[in-house]
C-alpha atoms as a PDB file:
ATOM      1  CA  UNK A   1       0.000   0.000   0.000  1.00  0.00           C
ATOM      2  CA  UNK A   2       2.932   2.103   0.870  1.00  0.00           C
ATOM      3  CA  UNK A   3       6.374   2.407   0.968  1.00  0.00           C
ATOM      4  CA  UNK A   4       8.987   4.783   2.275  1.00  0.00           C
ATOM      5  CA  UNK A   5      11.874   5.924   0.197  1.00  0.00           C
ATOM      6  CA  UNK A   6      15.086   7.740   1.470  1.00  0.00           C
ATOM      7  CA  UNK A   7      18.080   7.521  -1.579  1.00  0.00           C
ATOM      8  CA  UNK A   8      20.532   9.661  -2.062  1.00  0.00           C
ATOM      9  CA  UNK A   9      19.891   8.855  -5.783  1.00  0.00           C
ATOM     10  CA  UNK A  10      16.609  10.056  -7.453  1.00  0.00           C
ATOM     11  CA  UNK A  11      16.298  11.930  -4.169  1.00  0.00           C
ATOM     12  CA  UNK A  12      13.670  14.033  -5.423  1.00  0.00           C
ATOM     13  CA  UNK A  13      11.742  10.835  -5.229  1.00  0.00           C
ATOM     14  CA  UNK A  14      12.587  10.174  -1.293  1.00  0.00           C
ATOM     15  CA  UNK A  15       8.959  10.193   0.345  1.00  0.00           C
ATOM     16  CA  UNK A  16       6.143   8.143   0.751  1.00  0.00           C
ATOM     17  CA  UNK A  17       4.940   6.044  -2.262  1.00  0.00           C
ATOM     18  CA  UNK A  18       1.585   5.515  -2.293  1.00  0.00           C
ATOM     19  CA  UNK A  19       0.246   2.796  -4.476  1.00  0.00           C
ATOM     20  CA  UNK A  20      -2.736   3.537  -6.191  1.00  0.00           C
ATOM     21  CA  UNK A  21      -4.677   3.261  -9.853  1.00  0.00           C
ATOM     22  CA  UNK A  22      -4.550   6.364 -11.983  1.00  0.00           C
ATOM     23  CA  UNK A  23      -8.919   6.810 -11.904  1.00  0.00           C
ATOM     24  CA  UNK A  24      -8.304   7.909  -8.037  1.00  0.00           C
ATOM     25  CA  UNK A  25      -5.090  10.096  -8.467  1.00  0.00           C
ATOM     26  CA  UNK A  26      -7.521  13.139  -9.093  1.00  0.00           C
ATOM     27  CA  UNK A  27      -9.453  12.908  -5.617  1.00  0.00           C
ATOM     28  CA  UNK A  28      -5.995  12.078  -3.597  1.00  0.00           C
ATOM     29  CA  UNK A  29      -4.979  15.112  -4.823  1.00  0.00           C
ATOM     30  CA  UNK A  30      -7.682  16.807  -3.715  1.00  0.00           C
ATOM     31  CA  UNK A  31      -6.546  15.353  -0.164  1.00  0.00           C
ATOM     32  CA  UNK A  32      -2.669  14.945  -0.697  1.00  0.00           C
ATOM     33  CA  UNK A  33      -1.975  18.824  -2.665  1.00  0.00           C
ATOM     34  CA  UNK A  34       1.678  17.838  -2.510  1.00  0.00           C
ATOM     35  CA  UNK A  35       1.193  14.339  -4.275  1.00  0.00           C
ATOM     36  CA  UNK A  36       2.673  13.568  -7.492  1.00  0.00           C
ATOM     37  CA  UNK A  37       3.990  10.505 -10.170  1.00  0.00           C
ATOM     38  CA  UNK A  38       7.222   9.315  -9.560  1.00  0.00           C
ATOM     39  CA  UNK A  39       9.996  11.321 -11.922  1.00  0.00           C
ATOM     40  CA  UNK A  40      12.597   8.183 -11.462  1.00  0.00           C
ATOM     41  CA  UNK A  41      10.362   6.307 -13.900  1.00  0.00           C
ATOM     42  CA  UNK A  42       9.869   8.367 -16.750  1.00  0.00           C
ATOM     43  CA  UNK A  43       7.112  10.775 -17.855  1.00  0.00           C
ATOM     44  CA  UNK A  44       3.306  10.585 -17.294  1.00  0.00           C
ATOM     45  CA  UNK A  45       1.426   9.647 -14.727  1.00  0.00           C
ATOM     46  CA  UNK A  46       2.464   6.190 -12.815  1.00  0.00           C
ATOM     47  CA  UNK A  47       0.827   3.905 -10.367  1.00  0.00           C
ATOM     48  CA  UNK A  48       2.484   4.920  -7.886  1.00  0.00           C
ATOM     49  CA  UNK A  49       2.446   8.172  -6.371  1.00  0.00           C
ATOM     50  CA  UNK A  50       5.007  10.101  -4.051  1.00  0.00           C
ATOM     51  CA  UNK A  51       4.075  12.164  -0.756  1.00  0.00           C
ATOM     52  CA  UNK A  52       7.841  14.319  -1.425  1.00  0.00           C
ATOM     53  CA  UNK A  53       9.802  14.482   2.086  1.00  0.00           C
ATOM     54  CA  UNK A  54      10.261  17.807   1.248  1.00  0.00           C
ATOM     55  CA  UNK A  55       6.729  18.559   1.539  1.00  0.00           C
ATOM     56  CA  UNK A  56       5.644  21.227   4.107  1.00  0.00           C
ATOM     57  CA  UNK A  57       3.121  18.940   4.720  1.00  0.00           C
ATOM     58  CA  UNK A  58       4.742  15.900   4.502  1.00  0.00           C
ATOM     59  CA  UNK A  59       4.058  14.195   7.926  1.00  0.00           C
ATOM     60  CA  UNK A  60       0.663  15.147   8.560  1.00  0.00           C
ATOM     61  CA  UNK A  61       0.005  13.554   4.993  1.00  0.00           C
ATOM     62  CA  UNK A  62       1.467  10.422   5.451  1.00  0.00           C
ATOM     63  CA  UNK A  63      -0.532  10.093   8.845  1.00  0.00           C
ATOM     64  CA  UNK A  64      -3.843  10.887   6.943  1.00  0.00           C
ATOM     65  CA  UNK A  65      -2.602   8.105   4.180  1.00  0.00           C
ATOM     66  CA  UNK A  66      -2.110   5.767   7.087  1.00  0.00           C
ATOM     67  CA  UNK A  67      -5.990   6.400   8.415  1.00  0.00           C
ATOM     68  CA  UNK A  68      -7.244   6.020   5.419  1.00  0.00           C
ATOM     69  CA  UNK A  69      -5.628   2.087   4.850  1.00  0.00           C
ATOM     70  CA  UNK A  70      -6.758   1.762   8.095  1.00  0.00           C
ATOM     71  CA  UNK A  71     -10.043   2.761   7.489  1.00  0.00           C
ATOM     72  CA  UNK A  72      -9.707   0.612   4.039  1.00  0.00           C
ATOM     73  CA  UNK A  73     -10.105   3.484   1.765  1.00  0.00           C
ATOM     74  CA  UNK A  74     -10.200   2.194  -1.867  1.00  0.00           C
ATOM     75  CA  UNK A  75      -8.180   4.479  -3.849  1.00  0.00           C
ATOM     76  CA  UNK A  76      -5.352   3.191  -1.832  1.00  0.00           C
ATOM     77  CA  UNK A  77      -3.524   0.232  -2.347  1.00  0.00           C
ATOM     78  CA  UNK A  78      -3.877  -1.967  -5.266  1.00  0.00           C
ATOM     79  CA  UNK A  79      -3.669  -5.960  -5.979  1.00  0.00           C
ATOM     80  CA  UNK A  80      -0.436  -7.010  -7.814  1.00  0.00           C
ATOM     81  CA  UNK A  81      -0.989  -9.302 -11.022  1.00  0.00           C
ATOM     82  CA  UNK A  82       0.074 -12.780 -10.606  1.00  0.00           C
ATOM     83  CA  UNK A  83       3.351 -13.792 -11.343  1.00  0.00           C
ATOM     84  CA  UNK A  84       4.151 -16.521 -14.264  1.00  0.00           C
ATOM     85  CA  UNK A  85       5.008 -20.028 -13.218  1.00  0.00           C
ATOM     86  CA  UNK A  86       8.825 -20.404 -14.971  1.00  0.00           C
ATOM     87  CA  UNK A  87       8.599 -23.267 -17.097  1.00  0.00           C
ATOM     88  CA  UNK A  88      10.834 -26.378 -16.012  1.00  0.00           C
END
């Protein structure tokens, strides 16, 4: 659902990732002002989403992300695809 980041690569990147599908980025935002793609993987909009460290509002964000997993908002998290079996 999340992860936190702290590089010194990519650094603008260090933050909370949130993991979410790209139909709920617009009402996160709406939530999250400072939330944005991920640069490290190349233009356009990605699954996952960063809460910047740098963020004025960076902790109180990432404690309103937490409450809503706990609260099992939707937008949040998302259900990997299964992996292929490797052939014998």
């Amino acid at each position: 659902m999340l992860m936190l980041r702290d590089k010194e690569d990519h650094a603008d990147d260090n933050g909370v990732w949130l993991a979410s599908k790209i139909p709920h980025h617009a009402s996160l935002k709406k939530e999250f002002p400072s939330m944005r793609s991920i640069a490290m993987f190349g233009p356009g909009e990605t699954g996952w989403q960063n809460i910047p460290a740098s963020a004025n509002d960076f902790e109180s964000a990432v404690m309103k992300a937490c409450e809503l997993i706990v609260k099992g908002d939707e937008r949040l998290g998302t259900i990997p695809k299964p992996r292929r079996k490797k052939k014998k």
